[in-house]
C-alpha atoms as a PDB file:
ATOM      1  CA  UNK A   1      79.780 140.037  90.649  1.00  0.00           C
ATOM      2  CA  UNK A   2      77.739 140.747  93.675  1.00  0.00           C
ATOM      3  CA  UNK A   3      78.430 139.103  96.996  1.00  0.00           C
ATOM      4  CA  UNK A   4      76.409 139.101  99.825  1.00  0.00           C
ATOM      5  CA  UNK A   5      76.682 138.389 103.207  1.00  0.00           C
ATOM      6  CA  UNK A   6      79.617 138.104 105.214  1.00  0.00           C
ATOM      7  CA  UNK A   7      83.009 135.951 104.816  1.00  0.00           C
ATOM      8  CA  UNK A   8      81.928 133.448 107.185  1.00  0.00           C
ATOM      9  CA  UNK A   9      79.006 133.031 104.716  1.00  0.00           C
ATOM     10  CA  UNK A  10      80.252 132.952 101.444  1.00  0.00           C
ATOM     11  CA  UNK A  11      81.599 129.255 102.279  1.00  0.00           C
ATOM     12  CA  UNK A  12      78.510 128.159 102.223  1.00  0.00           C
ATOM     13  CA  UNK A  13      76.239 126.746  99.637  1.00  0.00           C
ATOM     14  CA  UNK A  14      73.370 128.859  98.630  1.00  0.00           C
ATOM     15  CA  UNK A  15      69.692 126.959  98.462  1.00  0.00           C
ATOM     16  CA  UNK A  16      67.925 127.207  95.434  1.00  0.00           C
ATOM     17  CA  UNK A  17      64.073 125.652  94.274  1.00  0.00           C
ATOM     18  CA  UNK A  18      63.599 123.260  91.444  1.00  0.00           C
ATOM     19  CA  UNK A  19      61.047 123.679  88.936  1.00  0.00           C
ATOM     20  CA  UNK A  20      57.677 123.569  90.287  1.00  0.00           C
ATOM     21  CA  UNK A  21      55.990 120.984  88.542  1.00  0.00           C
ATOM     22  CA  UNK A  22      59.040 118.959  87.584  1.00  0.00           C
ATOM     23  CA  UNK A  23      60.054 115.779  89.504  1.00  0.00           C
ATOM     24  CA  UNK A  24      63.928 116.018  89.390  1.00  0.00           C
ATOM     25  CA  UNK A  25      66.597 113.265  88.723  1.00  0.00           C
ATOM     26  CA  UNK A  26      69.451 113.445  90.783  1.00  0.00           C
ATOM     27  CA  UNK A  27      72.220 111.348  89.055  1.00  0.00           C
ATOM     28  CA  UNK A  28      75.240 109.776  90.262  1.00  0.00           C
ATOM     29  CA  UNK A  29      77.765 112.068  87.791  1.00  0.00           C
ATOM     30  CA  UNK A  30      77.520 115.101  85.259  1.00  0.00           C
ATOM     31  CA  UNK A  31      75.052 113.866  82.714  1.00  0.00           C
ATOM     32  CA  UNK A  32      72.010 111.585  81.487  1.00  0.00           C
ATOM     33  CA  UNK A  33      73.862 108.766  80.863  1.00  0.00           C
ATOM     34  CA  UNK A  34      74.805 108.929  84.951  1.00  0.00           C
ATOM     35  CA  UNK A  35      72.299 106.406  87.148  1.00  0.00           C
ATOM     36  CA  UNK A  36      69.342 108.003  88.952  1.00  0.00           C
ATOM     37  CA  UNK A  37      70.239 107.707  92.766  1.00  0.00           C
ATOM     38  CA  UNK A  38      66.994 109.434  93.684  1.00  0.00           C
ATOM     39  CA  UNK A  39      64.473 111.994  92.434  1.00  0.00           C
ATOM     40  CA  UNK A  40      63.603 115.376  93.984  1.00  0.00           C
ATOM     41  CA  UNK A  41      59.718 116.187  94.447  1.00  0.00           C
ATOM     42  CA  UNK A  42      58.271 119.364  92.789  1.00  0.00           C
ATOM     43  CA  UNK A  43      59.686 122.572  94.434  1.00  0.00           C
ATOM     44  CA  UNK A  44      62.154 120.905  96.303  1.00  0.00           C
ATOM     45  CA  UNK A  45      65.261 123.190  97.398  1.00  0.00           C
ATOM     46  CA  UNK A  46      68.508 122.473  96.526  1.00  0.00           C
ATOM     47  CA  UNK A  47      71.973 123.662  97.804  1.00  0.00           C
ATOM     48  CA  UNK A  48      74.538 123.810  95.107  1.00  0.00           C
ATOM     49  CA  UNK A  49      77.903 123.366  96.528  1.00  0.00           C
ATOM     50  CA  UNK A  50      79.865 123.455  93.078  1.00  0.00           C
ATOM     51  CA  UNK A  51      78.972 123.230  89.087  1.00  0.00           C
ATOM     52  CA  UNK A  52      80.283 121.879  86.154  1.00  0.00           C
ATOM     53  CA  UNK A  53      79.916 120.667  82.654  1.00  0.00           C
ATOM     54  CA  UNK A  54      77.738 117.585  81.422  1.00  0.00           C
ATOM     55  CA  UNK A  55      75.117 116.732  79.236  1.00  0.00           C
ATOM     56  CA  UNK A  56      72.991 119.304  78.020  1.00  0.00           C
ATOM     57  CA  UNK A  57      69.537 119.417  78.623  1.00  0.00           C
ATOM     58  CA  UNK A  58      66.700 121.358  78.258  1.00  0.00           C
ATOM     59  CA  UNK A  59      64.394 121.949  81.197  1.00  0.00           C
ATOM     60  CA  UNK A  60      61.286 124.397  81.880  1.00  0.00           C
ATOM     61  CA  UNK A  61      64.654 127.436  83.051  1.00  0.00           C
ATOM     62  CA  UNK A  62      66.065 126.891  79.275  1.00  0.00           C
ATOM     63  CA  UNK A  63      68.875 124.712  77.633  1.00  0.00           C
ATOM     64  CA  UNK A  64      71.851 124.088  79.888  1.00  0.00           C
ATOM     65  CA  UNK A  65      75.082 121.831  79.921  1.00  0.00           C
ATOM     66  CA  UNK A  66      75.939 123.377  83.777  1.00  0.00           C
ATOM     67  CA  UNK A  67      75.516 120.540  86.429  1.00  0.00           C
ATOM     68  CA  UNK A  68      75.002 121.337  89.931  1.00  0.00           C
ATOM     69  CA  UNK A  69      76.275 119.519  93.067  1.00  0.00           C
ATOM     70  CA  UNK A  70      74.422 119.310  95.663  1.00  0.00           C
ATOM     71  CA  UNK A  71      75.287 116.170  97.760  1.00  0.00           C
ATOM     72  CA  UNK A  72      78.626 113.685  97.635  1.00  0.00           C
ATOM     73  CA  UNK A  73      77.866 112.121  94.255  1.00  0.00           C
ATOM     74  CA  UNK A  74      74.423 113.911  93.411  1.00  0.00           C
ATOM     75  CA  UNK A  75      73.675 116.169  90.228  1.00  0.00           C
ATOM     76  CA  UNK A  76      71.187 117.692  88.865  1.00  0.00           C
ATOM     77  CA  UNK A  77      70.785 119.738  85.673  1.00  0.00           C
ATOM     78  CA  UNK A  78      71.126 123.118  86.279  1.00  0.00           C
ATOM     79  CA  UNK A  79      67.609 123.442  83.275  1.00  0.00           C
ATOM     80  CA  UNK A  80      65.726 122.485  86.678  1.00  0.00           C
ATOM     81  CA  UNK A  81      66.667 124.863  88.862  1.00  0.00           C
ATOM     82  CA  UNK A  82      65.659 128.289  89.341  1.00  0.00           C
ATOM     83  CA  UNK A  83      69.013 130.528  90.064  1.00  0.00           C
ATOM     84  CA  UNK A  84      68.219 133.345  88.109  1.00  0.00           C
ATOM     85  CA  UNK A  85      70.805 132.896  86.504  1.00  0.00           C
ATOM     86  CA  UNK A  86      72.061 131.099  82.999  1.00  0.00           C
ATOM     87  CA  UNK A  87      75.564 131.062  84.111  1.00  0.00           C
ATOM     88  CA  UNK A  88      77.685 129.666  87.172  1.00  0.00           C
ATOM     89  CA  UNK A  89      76.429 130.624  90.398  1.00  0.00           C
ATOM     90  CA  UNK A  90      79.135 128.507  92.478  1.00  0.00           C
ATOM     91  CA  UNK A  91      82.534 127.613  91.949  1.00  0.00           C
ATOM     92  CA  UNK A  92      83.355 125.097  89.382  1.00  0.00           C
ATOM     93  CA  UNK A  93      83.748 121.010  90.414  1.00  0.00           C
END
């Protein structure tokens, strides 16, 4: 794994964009069946401060079961955002 940047940097969250195009749920938990507590505009960014496991769901960046957090509380599916990658990119919930 590559890091980048220094120490004092790798606490925090990276930023990443949502699907352009795509209005974005953010949920209250790990999955569908979680309430909507808002919705992200196309292209919004995102800062994922930790990931795990939920529903899966397929999005326009493939089929994914990885949640990411990005506020107290707030998820979104990890299908919607673009961060390169199809694995974790931050440390597990």
């Amino acid at each position: 794994m590559m890091v980048l940047g220094s120490a004092s940097q790798a606490s925090a969250a990276a930023s990443y964009p949502t699907a352009p195009g795509y209005q974005v749920n953010v949920r209250s938990g790990p999955g569908t069946n979680y309430a909507v507590v808002r919705v992200l505009q196309p292209g919004s960014q995102v800062s994922i401060y930790c990931q795990t496991t939920g529903t899966t769901v397929t999005g326009p960046y493939g089929t994914s079961n990885i949640w990411d957090n990005i506020s107290s509380g707030q998820y979104v599916s990890d299908a919607y955002v673009q961060t390169g990658s199809d694995g974790y990119v931050a440390p597990r919930c």
